[in-house]
N, C-alpha and C. Protein backbone atom coordinates (compact mmCIF):
# COMPACT_ATOMS: atom_id res chain seq x y z
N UNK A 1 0.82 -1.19 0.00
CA UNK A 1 0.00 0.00 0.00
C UNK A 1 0.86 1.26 0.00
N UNK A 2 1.87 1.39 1.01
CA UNK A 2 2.63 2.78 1.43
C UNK A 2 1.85 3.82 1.42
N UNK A 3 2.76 4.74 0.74
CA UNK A 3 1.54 6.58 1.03
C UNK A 3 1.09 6.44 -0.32
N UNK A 4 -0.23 6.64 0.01
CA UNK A 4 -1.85 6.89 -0.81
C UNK A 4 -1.15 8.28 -1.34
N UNK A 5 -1.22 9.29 -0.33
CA UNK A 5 -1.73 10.59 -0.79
C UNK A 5 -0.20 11.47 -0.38
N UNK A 6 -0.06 12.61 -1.19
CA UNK A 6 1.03 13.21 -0.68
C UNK A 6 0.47 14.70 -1.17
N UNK A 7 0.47 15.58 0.15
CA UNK A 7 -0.62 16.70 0.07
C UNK A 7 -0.15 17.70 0.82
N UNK A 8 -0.28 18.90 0.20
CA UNK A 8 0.01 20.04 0.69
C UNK A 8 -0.86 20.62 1.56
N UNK A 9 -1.39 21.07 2.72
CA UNK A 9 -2.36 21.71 3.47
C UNK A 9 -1.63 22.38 4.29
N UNK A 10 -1.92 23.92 4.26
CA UNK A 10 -0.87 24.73 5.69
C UNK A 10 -1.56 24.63 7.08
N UNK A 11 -3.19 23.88 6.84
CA UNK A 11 -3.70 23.56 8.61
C UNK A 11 -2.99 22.27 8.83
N UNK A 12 -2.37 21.30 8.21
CA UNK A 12 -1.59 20.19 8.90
C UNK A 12 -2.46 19.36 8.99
N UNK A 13 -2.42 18.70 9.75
CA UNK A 13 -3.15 17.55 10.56
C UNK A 13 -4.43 18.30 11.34
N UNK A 14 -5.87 18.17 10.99
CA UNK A 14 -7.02 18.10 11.39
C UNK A 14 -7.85 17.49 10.93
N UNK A 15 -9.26 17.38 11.22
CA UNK A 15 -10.29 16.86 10.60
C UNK A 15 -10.38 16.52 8.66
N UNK A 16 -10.43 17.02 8.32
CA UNK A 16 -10.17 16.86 7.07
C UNK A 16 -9.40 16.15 6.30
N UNK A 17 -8.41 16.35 6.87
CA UNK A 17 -7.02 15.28 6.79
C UNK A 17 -6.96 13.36 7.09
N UNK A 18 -7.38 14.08 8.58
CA UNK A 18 -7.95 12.72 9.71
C UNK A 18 -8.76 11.92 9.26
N UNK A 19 -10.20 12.60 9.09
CA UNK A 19 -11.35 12.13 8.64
C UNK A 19 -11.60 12.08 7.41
N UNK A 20 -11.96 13.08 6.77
CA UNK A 20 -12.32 13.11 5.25
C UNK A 20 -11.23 12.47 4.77
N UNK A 21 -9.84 11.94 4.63
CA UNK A 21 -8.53 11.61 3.76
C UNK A 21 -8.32 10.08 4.63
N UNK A 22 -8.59 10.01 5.16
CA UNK A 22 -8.08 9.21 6.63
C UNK A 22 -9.03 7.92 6.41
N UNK A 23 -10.15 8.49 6.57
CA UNK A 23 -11.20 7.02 6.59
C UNK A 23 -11.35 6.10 5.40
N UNK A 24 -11.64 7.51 4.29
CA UNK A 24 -11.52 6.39 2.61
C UNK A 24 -10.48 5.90 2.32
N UNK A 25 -9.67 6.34 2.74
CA UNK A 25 -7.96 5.80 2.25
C UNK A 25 -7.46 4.97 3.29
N UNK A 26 -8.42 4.41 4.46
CA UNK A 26 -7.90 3.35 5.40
C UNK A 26 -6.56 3.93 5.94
N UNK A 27 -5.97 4.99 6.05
CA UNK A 27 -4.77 5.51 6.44
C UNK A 27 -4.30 5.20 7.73
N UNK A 28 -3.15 4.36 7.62
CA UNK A 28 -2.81 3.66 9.13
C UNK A 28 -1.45 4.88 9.73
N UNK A 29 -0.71 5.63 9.00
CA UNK A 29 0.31 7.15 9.40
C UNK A 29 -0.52 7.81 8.92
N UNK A 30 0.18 8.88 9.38
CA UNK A 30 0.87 9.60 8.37
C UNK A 30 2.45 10.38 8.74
N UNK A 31 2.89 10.98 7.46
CA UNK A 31 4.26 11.73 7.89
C UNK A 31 4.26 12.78 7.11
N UNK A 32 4.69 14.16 8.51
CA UNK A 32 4.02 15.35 8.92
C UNK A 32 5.67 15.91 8.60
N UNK A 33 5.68 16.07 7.12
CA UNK A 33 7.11 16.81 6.81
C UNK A 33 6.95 18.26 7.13
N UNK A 34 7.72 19.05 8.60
CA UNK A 34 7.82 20.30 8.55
C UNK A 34 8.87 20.70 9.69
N UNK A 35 9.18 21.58 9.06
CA UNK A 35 10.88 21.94 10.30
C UNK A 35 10.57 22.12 11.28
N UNK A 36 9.57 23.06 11.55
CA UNK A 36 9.21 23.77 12.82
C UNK A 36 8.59 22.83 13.47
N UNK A 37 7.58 22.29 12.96
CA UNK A 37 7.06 21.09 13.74
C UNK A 37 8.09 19.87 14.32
N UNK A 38 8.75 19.57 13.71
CA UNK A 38 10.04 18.34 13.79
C UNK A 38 10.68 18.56 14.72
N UNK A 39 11.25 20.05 15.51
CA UNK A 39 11.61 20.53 16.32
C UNK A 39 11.10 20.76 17.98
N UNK A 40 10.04 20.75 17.77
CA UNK A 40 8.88 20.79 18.71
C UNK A 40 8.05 19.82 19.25
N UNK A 41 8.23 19.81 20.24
CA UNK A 41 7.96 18.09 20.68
C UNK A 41 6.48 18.66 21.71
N UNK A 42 6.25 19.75 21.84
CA UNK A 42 4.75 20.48 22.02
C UNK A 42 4.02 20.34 21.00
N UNK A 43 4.57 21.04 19.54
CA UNK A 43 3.85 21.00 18.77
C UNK A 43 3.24 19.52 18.34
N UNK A 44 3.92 18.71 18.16
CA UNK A 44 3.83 17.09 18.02
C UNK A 44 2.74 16.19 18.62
N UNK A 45 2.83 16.85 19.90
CA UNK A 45 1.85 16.49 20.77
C UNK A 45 0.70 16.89 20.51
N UNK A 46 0.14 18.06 20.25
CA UNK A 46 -0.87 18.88 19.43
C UNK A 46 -1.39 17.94 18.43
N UNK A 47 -0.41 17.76 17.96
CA UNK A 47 -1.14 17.06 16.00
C UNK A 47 -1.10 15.77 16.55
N UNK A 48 -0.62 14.96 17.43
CA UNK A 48 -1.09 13.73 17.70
C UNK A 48 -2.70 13.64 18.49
N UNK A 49 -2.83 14.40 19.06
CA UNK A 49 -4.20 14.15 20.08
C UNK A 49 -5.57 14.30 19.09
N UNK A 50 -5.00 14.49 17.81
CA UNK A 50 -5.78 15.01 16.74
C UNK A 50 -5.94 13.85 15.57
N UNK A 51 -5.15 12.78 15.93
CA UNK A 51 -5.23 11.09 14.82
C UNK A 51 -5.90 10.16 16.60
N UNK A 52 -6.83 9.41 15.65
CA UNK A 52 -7.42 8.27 16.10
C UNK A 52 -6.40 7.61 16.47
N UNK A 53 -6.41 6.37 17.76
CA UNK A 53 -5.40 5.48 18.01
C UNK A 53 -4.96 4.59 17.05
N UNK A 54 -5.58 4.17 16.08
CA UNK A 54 -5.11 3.21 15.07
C UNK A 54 -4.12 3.82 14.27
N UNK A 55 -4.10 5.28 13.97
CA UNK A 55 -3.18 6.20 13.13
C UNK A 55 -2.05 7.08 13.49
N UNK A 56 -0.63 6.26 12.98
CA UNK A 56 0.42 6.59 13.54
C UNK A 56 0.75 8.15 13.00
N UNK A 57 1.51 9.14 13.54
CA UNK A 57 2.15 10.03 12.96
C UNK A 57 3.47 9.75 13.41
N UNK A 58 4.17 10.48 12.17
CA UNK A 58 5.67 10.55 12.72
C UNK A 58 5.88 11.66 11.53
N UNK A 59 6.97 12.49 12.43
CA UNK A 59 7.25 13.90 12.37
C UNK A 59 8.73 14.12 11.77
N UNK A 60 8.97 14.63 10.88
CA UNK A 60 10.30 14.86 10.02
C UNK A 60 10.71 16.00 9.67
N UNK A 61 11.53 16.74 10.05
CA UNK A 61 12.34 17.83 9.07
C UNK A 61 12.41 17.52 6.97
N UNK A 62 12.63 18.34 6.94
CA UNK A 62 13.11 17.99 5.10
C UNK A 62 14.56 17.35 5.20
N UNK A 63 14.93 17.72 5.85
CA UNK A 63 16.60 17.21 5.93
C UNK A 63 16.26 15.39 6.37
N UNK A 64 15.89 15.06 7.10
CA UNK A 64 15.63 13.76 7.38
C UNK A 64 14.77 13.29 7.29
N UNK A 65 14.01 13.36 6.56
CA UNK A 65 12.74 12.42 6.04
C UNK A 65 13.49 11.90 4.95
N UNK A 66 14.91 12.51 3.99
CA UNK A 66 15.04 12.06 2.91
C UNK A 66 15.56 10.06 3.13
N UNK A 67 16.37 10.09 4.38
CA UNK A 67 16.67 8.55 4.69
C UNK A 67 15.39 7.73 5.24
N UNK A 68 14.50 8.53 5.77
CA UNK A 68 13.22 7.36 6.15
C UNK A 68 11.80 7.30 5.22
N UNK A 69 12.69 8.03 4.28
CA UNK A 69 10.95 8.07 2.87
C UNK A 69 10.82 6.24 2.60
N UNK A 70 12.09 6.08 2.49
CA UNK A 70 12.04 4.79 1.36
C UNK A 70 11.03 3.85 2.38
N UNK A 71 11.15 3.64 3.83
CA UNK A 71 11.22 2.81 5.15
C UNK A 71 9.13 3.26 4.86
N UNK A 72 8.95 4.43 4.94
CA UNK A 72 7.25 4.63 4.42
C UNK A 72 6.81 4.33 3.36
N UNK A 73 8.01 4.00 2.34
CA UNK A 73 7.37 3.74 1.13
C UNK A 73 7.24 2.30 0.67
N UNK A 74 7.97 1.66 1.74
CA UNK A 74 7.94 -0.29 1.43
C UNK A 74 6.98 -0.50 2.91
N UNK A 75 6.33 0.30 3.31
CA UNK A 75 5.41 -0.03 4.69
C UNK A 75 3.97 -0.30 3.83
N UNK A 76 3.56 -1.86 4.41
CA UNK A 76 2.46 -2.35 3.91
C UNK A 76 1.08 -1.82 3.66
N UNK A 77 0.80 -0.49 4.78
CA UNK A 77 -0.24 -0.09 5.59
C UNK A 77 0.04 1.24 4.54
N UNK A 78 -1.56 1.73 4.36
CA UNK A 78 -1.62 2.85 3.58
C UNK A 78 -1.08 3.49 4.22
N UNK A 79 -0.72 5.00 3.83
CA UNK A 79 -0.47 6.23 4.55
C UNK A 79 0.02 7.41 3.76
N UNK A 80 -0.13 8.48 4.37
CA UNK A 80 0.05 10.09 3.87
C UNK A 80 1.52 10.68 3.96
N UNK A 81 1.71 11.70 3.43
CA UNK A 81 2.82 12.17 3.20
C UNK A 81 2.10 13.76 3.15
N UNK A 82 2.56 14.45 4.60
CA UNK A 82 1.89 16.00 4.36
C UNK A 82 2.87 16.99 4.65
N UNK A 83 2.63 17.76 4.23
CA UNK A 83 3.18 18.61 4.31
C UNK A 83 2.43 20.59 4.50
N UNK A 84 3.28 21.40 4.79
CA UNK A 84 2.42 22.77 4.93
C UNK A 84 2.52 23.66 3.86
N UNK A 85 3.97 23.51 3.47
CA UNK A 85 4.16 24.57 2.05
C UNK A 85 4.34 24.16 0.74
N UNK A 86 4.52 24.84 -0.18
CA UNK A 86 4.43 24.59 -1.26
C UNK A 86 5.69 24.19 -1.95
N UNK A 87 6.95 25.33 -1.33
CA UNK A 87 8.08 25.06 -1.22
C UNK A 87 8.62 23.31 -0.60
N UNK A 88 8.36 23.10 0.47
CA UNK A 88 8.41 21.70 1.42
C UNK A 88 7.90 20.83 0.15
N UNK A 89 7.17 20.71 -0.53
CA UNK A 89 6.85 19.24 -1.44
C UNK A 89 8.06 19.65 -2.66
N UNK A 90 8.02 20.81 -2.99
CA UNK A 90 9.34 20.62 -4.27
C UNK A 90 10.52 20.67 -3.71
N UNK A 91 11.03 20.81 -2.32
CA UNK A 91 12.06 19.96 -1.98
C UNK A 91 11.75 18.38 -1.95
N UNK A 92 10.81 18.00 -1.59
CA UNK A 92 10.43 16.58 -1.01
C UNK A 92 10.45 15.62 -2.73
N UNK A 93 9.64 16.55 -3.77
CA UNK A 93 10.25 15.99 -5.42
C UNK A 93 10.90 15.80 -5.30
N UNK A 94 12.05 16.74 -5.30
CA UNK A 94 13.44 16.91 -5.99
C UNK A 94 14.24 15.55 -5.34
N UNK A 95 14.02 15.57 -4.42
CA UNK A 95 14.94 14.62 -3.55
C UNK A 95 14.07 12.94 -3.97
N UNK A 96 13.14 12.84 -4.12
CA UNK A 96 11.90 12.01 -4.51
C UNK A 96 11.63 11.64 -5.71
N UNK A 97 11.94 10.99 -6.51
CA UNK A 97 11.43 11.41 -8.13
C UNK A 97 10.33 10.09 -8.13
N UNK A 98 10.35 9.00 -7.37
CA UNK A 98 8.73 8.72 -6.74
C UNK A 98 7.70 9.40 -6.88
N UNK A 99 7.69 10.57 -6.29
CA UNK A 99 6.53 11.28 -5.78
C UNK A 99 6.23 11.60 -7.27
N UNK A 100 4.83 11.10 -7.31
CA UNK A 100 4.56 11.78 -8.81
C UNK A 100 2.89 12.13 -8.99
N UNK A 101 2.46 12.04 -7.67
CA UNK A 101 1.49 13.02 -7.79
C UNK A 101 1.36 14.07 -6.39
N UNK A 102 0.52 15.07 -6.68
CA UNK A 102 0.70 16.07 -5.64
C UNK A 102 -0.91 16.37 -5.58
N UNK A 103 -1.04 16.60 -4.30
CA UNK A 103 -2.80 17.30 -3.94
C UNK A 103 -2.81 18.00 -2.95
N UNK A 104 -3.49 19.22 -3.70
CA UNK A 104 -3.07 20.57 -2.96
C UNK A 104 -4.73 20.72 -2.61
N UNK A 105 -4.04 20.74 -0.96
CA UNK A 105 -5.79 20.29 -0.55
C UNK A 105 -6.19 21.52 0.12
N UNK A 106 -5.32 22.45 0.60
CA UNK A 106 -5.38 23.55 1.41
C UNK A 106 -4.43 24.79 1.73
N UNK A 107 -4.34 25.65 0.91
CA UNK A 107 -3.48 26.92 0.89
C UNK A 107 -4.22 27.64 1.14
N UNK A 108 -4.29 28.62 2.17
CA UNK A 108 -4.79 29.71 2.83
C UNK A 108 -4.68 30.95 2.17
N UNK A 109 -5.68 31.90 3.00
CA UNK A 109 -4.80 33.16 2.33
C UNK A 109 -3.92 33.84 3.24
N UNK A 110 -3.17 34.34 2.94
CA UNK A 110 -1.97 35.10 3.45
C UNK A 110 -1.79 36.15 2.50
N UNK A 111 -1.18 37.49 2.89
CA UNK A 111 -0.29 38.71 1.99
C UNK A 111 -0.07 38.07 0.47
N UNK A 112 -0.39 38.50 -0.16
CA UNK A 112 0.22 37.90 -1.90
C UNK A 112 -0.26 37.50 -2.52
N UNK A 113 -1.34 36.58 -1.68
CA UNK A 113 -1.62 35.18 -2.37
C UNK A 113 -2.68 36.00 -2.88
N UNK A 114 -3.50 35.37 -4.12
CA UNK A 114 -4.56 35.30 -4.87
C UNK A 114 -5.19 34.28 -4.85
N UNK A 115 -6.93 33.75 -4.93
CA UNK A 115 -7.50 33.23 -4.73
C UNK A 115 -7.82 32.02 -5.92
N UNK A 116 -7.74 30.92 -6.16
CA UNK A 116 -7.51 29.97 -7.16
C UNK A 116 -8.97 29.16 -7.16
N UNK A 117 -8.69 28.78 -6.08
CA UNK A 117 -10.09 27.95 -5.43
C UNK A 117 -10.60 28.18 -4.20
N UNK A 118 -11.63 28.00 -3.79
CA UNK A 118 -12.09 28.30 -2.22
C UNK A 118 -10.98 27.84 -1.45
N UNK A 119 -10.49 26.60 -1.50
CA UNK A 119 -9.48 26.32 -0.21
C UNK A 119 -8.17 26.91 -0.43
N UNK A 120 -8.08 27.35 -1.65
CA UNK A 120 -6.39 27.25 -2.27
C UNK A 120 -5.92 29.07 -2.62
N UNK A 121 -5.29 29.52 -2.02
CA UNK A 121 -4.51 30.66 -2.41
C UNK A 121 -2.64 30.60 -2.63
N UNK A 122 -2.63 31.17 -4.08
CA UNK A 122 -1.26 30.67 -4.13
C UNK A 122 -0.34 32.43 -4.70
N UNK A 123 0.59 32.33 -4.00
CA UNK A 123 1.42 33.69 -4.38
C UNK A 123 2.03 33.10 -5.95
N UNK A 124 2.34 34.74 -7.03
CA UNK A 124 3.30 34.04 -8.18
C UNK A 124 4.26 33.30 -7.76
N UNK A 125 5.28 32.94 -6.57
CA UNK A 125 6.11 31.75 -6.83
C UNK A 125 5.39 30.88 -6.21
N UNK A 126 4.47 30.64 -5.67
CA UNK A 126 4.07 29.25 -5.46
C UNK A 126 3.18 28.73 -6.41
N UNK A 127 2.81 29.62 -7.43
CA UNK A 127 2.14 29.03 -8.82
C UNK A 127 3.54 28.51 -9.34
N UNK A 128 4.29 28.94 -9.71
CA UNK A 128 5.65 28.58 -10.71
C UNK A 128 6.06 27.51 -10.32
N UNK A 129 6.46 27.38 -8.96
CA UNK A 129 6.93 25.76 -8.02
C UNK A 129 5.99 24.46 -8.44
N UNK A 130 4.59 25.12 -8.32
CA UNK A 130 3.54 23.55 -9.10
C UNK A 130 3.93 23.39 -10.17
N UNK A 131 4.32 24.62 -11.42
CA UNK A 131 4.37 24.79 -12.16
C UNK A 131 5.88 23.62 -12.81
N UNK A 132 6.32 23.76 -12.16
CA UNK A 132 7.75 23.65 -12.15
C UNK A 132 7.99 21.72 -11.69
N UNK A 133 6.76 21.96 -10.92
CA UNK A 133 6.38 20.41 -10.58
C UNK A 133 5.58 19.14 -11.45
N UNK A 134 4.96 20.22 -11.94
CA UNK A 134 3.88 19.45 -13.36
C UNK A 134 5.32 19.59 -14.31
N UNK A 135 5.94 20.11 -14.82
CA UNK A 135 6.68 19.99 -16.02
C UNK A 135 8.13 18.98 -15.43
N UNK A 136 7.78 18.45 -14.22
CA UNK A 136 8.91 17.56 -13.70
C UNK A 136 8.67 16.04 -14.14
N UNK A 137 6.69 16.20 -14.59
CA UNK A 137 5.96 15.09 -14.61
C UNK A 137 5.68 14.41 -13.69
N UNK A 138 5.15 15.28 -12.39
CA UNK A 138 4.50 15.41 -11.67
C UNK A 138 2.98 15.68 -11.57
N UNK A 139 1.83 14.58 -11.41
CA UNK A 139 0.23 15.47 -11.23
C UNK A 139 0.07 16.11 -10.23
N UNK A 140 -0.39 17.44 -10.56
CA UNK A 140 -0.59 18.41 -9.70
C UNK A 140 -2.24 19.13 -9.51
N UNK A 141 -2.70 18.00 -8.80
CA UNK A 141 -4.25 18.59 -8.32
C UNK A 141 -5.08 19.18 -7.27
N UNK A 142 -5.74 20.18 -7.65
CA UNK A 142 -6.59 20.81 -6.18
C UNK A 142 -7.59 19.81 -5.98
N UNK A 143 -7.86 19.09 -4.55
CA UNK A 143 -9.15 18.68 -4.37
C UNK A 143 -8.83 19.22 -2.60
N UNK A 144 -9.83 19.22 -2.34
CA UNK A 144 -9.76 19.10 -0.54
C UNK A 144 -10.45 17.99 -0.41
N UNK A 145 -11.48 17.53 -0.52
CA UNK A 145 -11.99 16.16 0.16
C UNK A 145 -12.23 15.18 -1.42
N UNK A 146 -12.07 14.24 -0.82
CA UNK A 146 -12.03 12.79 -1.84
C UNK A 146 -13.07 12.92 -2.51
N UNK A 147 -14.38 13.18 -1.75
CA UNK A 147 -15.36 13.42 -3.09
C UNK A 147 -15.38 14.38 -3.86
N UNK A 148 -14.61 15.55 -3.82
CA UNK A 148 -14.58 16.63 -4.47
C UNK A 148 -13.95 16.24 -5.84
N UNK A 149 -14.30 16.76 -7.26
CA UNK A 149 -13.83 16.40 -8.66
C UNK A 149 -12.50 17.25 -8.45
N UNK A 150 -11.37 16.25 -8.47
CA UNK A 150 -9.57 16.77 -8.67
C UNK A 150 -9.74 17.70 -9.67
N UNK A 151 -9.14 19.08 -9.59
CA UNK A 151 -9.26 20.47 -10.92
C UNK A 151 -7.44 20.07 -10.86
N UNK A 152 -7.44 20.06 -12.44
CA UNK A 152 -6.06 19.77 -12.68
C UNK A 152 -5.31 21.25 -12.85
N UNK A 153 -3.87 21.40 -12.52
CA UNK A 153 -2.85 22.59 -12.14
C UNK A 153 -3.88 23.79 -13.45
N UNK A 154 -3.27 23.05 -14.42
CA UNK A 154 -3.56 24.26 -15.94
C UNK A 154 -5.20 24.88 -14.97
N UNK A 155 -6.18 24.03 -14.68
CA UNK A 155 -7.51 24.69 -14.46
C UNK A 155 -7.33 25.37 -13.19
N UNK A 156 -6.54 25.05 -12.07
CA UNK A 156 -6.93 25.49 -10.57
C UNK A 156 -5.52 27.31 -11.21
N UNK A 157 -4.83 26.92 -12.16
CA UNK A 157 -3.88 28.38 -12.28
C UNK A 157 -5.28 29.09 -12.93
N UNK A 158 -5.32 28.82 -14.00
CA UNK A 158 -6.46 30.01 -14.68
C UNK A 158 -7.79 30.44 -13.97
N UNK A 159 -8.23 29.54 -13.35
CA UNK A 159 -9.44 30.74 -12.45
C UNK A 159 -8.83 31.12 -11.52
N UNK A 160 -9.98 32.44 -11.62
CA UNK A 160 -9.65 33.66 -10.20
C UNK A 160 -11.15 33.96 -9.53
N UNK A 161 -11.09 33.36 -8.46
CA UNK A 161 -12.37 33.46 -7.74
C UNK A 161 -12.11 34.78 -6.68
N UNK A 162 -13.22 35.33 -6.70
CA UNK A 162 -13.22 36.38 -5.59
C UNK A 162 -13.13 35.91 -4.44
N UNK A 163 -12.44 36.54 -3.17
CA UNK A 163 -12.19 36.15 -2.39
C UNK A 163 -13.24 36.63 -1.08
């Protein structure tokens, strides 16, 4: 099985993730690629009280997830691969040439960003980085929940929804 899903969301680990991603995909981890988090053994604690007992997390910097990807990727038991930024998965490619699809389930808004889809706001370099990720031959899709129809990169760049 290994990781199902490998997904960008800057809320991390919550409901959505848990539940909506979690239940259809039988998800027995996941792994919560982020520096700040990896560092923080508060924060950790936070995003664990937040997975059901059956669902492991384990917490990685970018720097060291690159020796324990392979160890998630021959693990029998489905599981996720998340991450917060946009930047964090095109390091996690580059180093990865596995990873060959991407689901951008949740970009916020922040300063810059422009509005793509209801869940998804992306600044010009974090359009270029997908960008940069699809022409790696990489799929690069917006969905937030499993039943939602995947809008492929070319469609989630060209609309501009009001915000």
């Amino acid at each position: 099985m290994s990781i199902q899903l490998y997904r960008i969301d800057d809320r991390l680990i919550h409901g959505q993730v848990v539940v909506g991603w979690g239940q259809p995909l039988g998800l027995r981890f996941i792994v919560l690629v982020d520096d700040d988090v990896a560092a923080s053994d508060w924060e950790q604690e936070l995003y664990r009280m937040g997975v059901p007992p059956s669902m492991e997390v384990h917490f990685h910097s970018v720097a060291d997830v690159r020796d324990a990807l392979e160890g998630y990727l021959s693990d029998v038991r489905p599981g996720m691969l998340l991450v917060g930024r946009v930047e964090t998965m095109q390091q996690l490619v580059h180093q990865h040439p596995e990873i060959t699809r991407v689901n951008v389930g949740g970009v916020h808004h922040a300063e810059g960003r422009a509005q793509r889809l209801r869940y998804v706001f992306l600044t010009p370099d974090e359009e270029d980085v997908l960008r940069e990720l699809q022409q790696r031959g990489v799929e690069v899709t917006g969905q937030d929940v499993p039943s939602a129809r995947p809008v492929a990169l070319d469609e989630l760049l060209s609309s501009r929804q009001s915000a």
